[in-house]
Protein backbone atom coordinates (compact mmCIF):
# COMPACT_ATOMS: atom_id res chain seq x y z
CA UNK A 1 78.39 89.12 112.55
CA UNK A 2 79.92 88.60 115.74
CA UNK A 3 80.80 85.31 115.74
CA UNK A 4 82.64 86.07 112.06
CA UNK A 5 84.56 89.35 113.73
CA UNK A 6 86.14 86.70 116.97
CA UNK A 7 87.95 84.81 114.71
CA UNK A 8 89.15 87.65 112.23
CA UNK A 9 90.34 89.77 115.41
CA UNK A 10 92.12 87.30 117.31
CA UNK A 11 95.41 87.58 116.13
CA UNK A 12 95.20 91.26 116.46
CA UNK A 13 94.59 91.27 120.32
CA UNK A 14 97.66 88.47 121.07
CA UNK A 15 100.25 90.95 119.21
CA UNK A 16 101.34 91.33 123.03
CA UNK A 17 101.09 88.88 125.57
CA UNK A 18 101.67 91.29 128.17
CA UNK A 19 98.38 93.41 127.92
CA UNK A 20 95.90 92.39 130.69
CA UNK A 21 93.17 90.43 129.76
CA UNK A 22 90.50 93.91 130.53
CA UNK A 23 92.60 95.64 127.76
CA UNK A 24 92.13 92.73 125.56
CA UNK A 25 88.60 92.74 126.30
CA UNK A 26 88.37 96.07 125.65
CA UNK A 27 89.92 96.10 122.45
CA UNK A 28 87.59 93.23 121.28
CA UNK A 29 84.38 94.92 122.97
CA UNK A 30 85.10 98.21 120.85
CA UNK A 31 86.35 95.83 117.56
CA UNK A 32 82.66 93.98 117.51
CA UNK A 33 80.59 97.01 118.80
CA UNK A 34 82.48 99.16 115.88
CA UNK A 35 81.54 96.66 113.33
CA UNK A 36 78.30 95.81 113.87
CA UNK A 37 77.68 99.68 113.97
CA UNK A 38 79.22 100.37 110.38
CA UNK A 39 77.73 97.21 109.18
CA UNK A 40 74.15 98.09 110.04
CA UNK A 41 74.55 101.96 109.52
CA UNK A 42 76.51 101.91 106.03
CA UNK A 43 73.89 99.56 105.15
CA UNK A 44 70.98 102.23 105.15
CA UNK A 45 73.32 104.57 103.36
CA UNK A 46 74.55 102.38 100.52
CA UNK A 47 70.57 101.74 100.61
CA UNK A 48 69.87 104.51 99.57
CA UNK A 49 72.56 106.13 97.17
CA UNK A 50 70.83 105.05 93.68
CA UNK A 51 67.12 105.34 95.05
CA UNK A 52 67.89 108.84 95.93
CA UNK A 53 69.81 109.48 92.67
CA UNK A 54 66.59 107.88 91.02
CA UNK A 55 63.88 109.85 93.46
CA UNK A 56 65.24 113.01 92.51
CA UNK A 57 65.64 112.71 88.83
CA UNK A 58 62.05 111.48 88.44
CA UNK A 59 61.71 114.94 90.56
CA UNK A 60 62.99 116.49 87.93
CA UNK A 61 62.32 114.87 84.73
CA UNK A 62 57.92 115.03 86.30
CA UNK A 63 59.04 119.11 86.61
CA UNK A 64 60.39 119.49 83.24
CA UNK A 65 58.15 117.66 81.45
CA UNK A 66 55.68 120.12 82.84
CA UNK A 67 57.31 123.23 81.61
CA UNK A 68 57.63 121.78 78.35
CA UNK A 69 53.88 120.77 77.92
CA UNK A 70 53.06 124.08 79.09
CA UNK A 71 55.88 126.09 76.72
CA UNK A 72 55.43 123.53 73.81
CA UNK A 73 51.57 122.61 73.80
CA UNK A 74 52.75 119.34 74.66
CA UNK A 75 55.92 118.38 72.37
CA UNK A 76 58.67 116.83 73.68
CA UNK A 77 61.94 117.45 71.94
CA UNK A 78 63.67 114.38 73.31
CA UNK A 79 62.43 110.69 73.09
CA UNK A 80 63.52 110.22 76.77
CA UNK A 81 63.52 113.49 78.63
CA UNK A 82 64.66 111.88 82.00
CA UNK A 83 68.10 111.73 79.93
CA UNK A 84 68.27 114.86 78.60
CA UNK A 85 71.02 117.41 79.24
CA UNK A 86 68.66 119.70 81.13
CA UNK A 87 67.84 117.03 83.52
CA UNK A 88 70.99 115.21 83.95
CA UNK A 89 72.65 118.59 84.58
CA UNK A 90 69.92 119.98 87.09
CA UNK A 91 70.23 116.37 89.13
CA UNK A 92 74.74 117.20 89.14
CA UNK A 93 73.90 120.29 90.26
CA UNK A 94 71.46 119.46 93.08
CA UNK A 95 73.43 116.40 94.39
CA UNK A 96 76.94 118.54 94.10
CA UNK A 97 75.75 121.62 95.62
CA UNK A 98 73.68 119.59 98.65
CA UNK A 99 77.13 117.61 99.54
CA UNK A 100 78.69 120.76 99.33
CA UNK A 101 76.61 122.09 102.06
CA UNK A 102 76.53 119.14 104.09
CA UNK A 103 80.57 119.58 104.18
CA UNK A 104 79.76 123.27 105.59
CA UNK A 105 79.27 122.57 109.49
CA UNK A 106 82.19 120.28 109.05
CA UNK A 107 84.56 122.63 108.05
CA UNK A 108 83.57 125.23 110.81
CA UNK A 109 83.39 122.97 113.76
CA UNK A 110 84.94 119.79 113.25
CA UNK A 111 88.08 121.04 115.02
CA UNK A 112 85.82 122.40 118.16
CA UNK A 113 84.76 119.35 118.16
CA UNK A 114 87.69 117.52 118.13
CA UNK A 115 89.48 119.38 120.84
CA UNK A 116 86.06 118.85 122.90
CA UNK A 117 86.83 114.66 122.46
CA UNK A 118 89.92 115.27 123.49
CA UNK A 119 88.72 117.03 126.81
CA UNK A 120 85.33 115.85 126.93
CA UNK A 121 85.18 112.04 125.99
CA UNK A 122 84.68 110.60 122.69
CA UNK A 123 81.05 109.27 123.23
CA UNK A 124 79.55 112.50 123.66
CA UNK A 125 80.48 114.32 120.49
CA UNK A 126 79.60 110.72 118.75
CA UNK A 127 76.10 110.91 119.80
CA UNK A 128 75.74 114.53 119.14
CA UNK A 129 77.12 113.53 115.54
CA UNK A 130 74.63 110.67 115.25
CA UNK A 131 71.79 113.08 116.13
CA UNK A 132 72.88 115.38 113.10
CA UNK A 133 72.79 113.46 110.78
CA UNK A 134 69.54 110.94 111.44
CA UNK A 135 67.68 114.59 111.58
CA UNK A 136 69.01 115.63 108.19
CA UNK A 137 68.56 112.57 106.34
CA UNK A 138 64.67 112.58 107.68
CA UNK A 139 64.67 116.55 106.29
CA UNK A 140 65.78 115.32 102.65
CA UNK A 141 63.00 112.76 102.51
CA UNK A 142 60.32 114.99 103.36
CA UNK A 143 61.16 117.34 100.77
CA UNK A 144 60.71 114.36 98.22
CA UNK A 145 57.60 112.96 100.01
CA UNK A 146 56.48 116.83 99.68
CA UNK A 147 57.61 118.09 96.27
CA UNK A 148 54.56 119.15 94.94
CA UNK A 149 54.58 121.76 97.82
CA UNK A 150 58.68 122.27 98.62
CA UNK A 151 60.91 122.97 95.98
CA UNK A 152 63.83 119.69 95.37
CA UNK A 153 66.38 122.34 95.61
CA UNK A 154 65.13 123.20 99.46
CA UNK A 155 67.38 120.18 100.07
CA UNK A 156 69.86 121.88 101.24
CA UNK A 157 69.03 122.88 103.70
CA UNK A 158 69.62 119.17 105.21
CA UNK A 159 73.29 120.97 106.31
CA UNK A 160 71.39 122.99 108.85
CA UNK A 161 70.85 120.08 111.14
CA UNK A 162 74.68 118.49 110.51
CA UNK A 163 75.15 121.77 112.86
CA UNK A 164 74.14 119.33 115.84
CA UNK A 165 77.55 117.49 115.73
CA UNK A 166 79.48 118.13 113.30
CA UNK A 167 77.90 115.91 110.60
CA UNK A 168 79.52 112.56 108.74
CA UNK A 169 83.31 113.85 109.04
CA UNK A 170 83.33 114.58 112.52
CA UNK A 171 81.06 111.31 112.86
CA UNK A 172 83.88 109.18 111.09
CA UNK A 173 86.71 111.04 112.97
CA UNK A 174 85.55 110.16 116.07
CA UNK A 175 85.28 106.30 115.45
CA UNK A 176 88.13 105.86 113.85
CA UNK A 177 89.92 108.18 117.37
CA UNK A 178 88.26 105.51 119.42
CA UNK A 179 89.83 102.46 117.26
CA UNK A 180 93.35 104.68 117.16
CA UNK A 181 92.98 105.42 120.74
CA UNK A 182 92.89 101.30 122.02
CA UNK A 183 94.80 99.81 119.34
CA UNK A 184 98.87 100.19 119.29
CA UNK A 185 100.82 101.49 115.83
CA UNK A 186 101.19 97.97 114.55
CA UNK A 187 97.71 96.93 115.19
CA UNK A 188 96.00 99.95 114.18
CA UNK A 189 96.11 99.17 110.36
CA UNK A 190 94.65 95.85 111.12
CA UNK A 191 92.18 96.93 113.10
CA UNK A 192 90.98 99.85 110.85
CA UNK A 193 90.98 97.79 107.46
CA UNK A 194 88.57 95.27 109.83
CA UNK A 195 86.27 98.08 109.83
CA UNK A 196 86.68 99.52 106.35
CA UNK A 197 85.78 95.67 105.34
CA UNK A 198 82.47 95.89 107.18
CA UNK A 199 81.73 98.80 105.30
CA UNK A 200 82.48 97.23 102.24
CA UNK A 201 80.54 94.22 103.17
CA UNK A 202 77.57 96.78 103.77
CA UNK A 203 77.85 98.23 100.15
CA UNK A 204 77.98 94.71 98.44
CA UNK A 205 74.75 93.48 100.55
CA UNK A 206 73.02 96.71 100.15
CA UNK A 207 73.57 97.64 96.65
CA UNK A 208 71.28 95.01 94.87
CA UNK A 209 69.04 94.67 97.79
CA UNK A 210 67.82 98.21 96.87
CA UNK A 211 67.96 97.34 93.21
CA UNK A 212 65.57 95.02 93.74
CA UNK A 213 63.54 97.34 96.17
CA UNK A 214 62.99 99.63 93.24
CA UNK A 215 61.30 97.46 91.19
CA UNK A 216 58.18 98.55 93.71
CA UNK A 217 59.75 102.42 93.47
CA UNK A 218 63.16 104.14 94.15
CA UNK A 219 60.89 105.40 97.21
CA UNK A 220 60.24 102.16 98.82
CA UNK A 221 64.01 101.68 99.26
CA UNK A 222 64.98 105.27 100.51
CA UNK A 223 62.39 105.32 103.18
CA UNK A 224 63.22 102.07 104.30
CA UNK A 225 67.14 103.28 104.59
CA UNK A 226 66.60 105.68 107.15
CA UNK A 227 64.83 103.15 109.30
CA UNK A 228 68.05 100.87 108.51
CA UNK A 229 70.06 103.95 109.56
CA UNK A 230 68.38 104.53 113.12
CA UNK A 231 68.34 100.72 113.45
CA UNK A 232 72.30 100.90 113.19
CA UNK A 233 73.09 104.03 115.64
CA UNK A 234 71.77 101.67 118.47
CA UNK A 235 75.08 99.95 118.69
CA UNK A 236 76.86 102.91 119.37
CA UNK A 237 75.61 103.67 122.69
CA UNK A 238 77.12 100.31 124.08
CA UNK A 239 80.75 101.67 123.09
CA UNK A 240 83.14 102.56 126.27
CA UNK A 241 84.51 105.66 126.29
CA UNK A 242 88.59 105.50 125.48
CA UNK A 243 89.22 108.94 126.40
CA UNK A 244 91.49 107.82 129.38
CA UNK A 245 93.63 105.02 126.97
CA UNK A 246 94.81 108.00 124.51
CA UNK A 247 95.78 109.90 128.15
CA UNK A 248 97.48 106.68 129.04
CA UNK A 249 99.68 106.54 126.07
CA UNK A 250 100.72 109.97 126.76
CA UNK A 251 101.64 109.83 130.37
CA UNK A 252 104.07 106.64 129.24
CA UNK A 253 105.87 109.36 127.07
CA UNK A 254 105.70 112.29 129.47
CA UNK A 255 104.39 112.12 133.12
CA UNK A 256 105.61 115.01 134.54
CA UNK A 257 104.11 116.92 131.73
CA UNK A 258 101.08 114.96 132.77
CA UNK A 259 101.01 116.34 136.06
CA UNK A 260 101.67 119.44 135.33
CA UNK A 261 98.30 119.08 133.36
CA UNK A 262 96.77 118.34 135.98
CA UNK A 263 97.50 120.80 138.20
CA UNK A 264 96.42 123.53 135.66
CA UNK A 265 92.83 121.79 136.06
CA UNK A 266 92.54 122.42 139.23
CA UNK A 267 93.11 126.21 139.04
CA UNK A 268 91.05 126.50 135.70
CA UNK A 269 88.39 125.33 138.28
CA UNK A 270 88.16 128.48 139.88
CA UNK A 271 88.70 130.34 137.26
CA UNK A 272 85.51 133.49 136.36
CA UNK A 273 83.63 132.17 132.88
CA UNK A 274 85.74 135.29 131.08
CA UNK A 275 89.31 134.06 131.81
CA UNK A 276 87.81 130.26 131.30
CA UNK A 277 87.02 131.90 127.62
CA UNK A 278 90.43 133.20 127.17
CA UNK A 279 92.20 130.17 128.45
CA UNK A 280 90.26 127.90 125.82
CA UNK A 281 91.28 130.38 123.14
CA UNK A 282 94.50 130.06 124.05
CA UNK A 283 94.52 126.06 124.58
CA UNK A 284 92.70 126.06 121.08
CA UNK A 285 96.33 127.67 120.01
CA UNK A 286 98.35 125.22 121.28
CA UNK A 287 96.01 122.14 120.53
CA UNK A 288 96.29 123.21 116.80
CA UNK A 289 99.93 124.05 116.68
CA UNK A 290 101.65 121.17 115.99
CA UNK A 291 99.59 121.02 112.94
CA UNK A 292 101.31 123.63 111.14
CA UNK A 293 104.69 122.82 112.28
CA UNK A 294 105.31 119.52 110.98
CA UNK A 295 105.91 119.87 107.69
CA UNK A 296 105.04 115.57 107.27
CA UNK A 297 101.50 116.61 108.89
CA UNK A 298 101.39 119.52 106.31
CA UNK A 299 101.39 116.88 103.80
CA UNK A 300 99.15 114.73 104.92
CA UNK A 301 96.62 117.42 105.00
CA UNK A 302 96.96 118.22 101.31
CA UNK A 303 96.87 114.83 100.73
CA UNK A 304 93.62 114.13 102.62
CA UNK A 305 92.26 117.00 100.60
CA UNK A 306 92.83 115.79 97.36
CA UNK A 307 91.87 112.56 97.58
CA UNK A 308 88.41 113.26 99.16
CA UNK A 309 87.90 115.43 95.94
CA UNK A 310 87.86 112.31 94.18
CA UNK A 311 84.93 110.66 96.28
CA UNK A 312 82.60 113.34 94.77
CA UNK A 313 83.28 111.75 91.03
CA UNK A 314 82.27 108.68 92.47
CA UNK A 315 79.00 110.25 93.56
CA UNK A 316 78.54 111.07 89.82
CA UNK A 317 79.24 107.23 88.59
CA UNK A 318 75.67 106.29 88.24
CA UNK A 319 74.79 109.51 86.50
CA UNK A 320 77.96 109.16 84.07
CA UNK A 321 76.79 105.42 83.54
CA UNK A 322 73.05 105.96 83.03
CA UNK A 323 73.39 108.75 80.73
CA UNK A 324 76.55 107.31 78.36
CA UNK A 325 75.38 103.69 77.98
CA UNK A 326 71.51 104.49 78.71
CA UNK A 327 71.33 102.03 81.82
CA UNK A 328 68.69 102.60 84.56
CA UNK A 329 69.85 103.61 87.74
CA UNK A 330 68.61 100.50 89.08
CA UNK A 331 71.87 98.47 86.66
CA UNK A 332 74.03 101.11 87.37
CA UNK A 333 73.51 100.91 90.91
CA UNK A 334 75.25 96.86 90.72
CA UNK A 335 78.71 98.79 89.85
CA UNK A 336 78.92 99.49 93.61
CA UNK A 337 78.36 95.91 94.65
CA UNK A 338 81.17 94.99 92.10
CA UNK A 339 83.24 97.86 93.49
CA UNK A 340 82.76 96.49 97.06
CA UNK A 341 83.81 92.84 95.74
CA UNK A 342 86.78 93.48 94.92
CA UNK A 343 87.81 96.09 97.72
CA UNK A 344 86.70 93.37 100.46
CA UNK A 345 88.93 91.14 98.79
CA UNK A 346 91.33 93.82 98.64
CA UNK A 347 90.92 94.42 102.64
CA UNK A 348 90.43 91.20 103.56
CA UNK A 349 93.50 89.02 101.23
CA UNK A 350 95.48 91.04 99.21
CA UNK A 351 96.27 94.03 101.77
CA UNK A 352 96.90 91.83 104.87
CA UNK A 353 99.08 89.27 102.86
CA UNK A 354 101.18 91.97 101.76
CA UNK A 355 101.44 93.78 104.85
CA UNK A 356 102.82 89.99 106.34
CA UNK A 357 105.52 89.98 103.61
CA UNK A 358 106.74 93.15 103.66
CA UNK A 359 106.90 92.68 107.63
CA UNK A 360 108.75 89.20 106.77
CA UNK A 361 110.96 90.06 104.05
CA UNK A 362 111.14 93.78 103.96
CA UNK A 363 111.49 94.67 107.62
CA UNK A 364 108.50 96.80 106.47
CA UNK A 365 106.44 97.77 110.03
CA UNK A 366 104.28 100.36 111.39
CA UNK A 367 104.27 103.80 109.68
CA UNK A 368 106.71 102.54 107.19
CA UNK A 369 105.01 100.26 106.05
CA UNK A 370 101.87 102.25 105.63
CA UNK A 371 103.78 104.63 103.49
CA UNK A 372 104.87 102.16 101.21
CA UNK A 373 101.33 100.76 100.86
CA UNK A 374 100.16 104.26 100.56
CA UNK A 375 102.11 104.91 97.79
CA UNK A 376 101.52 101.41 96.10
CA UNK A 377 97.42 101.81 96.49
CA UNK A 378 97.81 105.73 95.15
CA UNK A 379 99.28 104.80 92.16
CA UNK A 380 96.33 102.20 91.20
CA UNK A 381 93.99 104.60 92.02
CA UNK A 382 95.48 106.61 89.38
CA UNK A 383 95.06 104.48 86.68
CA UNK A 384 91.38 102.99 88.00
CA UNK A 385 90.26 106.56 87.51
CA UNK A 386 91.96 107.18 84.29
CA UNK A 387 90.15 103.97 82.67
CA UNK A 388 87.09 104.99 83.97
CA UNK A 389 87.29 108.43 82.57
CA UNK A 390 88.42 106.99 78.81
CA UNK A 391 86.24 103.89 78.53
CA UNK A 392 84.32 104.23 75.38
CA UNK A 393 82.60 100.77 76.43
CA UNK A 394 81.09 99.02 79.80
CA UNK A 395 83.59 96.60 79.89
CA UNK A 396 86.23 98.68 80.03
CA UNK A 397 84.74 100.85 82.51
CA UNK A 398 84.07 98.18 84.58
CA UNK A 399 87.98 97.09 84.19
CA UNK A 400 88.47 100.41 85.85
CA UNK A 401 85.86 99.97 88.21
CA UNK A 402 87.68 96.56 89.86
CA UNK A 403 91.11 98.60 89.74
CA UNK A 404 89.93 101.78 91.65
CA UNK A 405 88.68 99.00 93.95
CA UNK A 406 92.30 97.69 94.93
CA UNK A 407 93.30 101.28 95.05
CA UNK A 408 90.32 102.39 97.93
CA UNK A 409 93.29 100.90 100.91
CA UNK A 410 94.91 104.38 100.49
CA UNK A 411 92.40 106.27 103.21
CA UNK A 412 93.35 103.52 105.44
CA UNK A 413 96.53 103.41 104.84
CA UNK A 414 97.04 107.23 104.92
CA UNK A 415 94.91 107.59 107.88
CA UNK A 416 97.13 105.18 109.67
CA UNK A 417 100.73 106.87 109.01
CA UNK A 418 99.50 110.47 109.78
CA UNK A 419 98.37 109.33 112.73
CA UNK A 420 101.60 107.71 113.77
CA UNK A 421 103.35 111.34 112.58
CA UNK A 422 102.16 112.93 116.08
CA UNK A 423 101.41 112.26 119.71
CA UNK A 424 98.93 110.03 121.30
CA UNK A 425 97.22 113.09 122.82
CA UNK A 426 97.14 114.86 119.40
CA UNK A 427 94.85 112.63 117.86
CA UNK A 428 91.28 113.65 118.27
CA UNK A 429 92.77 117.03 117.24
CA UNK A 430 94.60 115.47 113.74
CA UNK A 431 91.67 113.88 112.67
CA UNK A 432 89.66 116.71 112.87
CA UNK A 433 91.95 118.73 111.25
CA UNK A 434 91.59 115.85 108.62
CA UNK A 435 87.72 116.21 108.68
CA UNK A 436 88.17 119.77 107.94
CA UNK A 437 90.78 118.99 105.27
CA UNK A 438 87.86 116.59 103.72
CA UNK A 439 84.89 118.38 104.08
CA UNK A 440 87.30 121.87 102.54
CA UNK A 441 87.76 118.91 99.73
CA UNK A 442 84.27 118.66 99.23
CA UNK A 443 82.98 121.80 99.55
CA UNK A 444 85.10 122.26 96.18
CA UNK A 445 84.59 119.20 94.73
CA UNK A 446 81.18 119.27 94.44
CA UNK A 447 80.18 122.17 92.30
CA UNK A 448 83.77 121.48 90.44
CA UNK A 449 82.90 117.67 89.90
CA UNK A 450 78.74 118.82 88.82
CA UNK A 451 79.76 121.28 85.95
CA UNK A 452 82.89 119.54 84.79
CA UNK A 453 79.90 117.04 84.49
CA UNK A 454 77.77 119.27 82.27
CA UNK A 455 80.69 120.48 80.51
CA UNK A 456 81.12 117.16 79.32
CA UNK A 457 77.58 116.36 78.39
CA UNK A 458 77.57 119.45 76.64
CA UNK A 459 81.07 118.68 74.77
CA UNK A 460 79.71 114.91 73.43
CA UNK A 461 79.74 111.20 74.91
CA UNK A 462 83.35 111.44 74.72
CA UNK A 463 84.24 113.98 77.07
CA UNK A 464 81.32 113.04 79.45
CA UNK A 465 84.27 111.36 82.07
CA UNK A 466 85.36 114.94 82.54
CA UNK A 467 85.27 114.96 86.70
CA UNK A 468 87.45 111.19 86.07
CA UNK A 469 89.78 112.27 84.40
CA UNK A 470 89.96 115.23 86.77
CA UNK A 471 89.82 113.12 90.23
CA UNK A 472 92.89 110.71 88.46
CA UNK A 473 94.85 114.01 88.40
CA UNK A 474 94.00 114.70 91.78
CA UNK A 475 95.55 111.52 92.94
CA UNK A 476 98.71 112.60 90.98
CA UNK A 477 99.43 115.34 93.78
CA UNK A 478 98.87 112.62 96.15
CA UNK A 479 101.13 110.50 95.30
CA UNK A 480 103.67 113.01 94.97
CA UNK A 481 102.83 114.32 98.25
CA UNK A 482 102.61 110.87 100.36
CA UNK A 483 106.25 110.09 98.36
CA UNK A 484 107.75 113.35 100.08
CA UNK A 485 106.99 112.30 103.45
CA UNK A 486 109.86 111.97 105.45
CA UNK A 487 109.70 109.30 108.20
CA UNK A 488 111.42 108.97 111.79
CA UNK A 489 111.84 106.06 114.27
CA UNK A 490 109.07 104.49 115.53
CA UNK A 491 108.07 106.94 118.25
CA UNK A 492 105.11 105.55 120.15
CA UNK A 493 106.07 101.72 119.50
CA UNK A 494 109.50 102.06 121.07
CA UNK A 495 108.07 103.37 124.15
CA UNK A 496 105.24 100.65 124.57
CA UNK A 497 107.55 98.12 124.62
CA UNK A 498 109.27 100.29 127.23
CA UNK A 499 106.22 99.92 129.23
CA UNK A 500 105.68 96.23 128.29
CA UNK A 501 108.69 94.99 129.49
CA UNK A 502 108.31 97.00 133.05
């Protein structure tokens, strides 16, 4: 994996010939260490997406089966229970309302924990979001290892430990700071779609490697995961700590205001524990303010919290494809790996190649040309949804499947122009305001996405793409919103080559 990254990440570090070789070794140090982390980590998770879709239904189908045969005297009114309504519904409910609460400590304290990167280091709040999560995945297990005894929905209560951190969206927030905080406007997109291509990578390699697992069990492949999982947070703890490069991107921009900064740390020192309370209250103010007064931020937000919507119908794809064609999860579960095909193609080919020529014919660079590409990819997601929601057959549905794909570049692309709409220093807080936007999403999505899901079971085979058709809607308002962004010069560019040519 390393020797593959060198070669792909070259080009990115010689953008500027006059960075010092450290900062070049730095930005290729936190590159590799990045992606072998995703790689490894994503690859327990994708792991175990359709085993734990398949350990829980058997959870439920073994439990209703039993209340029939003790209601019934042993009839069964449906050839194949495991694909009745009442199951199929209970298993949307359970995996909607369990993301739903993982989203919870997300929402509360992924700002906190933000500002605390942004004072504290990066590395620390990681870790602590590392922690969270390992210890809530091992909770979800046990409940399935233990159902006879605890009840499937005691699941969760996995969110309880996501406390410890933040969970995944501060987790995610604070890598993608540490790439934002080394890597200069122009790179960034590179750099991030890099990353986004190792976890695509992850979900093509993992995807039929657990199919295959299951043959033994769905179990066999979800315990294994979380070793995979714990196996991947390893290469975290070798990252440096990039705190001091975001306050070196600010001090080129302001370093009196810098100072001034400074000072105030010094008197905070000896400040009593009650006026250190009020004085993070009120720096809590003014770290969030900028937020609300950018109307292009503002939008960004919304947009961020439509889109992530959408990710919970994908969490319902292998239910919607099981139950409409009768496939086993096992089949359905090779629609990811054909998903992550074509976006690593899309990361690795067609978004770079047009990135180069609208840099070379265009003059498309930076922020604007993230907003064109956000736009572009928006619009495909639209219609990849839309066919997926419609497709009365598995070929088309797969058609929709490879153009939702292509469209999967918006979060990167989006990611990268809201983060050029604010200051260096601002960015630990942004994208926790973003992880609060997401996890807001998906704390709605979840319970919206489960019974639009039973509504359509219980409407026919034709209306079972319900939370599709919904999440292709969604992407409407995103569109519109990313189009009404209104973009200014270069900011932070302008004034690196300022410092560059110093």
């Amino acid at each position: 994996m390393v020797t593959n990254m060198h070669p792909e990440t070259e080009p990115l570090l010689a953008l500027d010939p006059t960075i010092s070789p450290t900062r070049k070794s730095k930005k290729l140090v936190i590159l590799i260490v990045c992606a072998i982390f995703l790689l490894s980590a994503e690859f327990g998770f994708f792991m175990s997406t359709a085993p734990q879709t398949a350990v829980f239904e058997d959870i439920i189908c073994r439990n209703y089966q039993a209340d029939l045969h003790r209601t019934r005297n042993g009839t069964l009114p449906d050839p194949n229970p495991c694909k009745s309504e009442a199951v199929q519904g209970e298993l949307a409910i359970i995996i909607g309302y369990k993301d739903t609460f993982d989203t919870l400590p997300s929402i509360l304290l992924s700002l906190p924990y933000g500002i605390l990167s942004d004072h504290w280091g990066r590395r620390p709040v990681l870790y602590l979001s590392m922690l969270g999560i390992i210890l809530s995945e091992f909770w979800v297990r046990i409940v399935c290892l233990w159902s006879t005894v605890i009840p499937l929905r005691m699941v969760w209560l996995s969110s309880v430990f996501r406390i410890i951190g933040g969970g995944d969206a501060v987790l995610t927030a604070i890598a993608l700071v540490i790439v934002a905080d080394v890597f200069s406007e122009d790179e960034r997109s590179t750099a991030l779609f890099r990353l986004q291509s190792c976890i695509v990578l992850a979900e093509i390699l993992a995807t039929p490697l657990s199919a295959y697992m299951m043959t033994f069990g769905p179990m066999f492949p979800y315990l294994v995961s979380i070793g995979l999982i714990l196996v991947g947070s390893i290469p975290a703890l070798f990252l440096p700590e990039t705190l001091e490069d975001a306050k070196a991107k600010q001090s080129l921009q302001n370093n009196s205001e810098q100072r001034d900064e400074n000072g105030q740390s010094e008197q905070n020192a000896n400040k009593s524990p009650l006026e250190e309370l009020k004085r993070q209250v009120r720096e809590f103010k003014v770290s969030t303010r900028f937020i609300w007064s950018d109307t292009n931020v503002c939008l960004m937000i919304l947009v961020f919290f439509v889109t992530v919507m959408t990710r919970q119908s994908t969490n319902l794809l292998l239910q919607y494809v099981s139950k409409k064609f009768d496939w086993s999860i096992a089949r359905a579960s090779l629609l990811i790996s054909l998903r992550g095909i074509f976006s690593m193609a899309t990361f690795m080919v067609l978004m770079p190649a047009l990135t180069f020529l609208g840099a070379k014919y265009l003059n498309l660079h930076g922020k604007r040309s993230d907003h064109v590409m956000s736009k572009g990819s928006g619009i495909i997601s639209v219609i990849g949804f839309a066919a997926i929601a419609l497709a009365p057959t598995p070929a088309i549905l797969i058609f929709g499947q490879i153009v939702l794909s292509m469209g999967m570049a918006f979060a990167v692309n989006s990611r990268s122009l809201a983060t050029s709409l604010v200051l260096p220093d601002h960015v630990g807080t942004l994208y926790s305001a973003l992880a609060i936007t997401q996890s807001a999403g998906m704390l709605v999505a979840g319970p919206l996405f489960a019974n639009l899901f039973r509504l359509g079971m219980h409407l026919g085979n034709a209306w079972m793409g319900l939370p599709f058709l919904q999440a292709s809607l969604f992407f409407v308002i995103a569109v519109v919103a990313v189009w009404r962004i209104r973009l200014g010069p270069s900011r932070i560019s302008d004034e690196e080559q300022e410092s560059s040519a110093e």
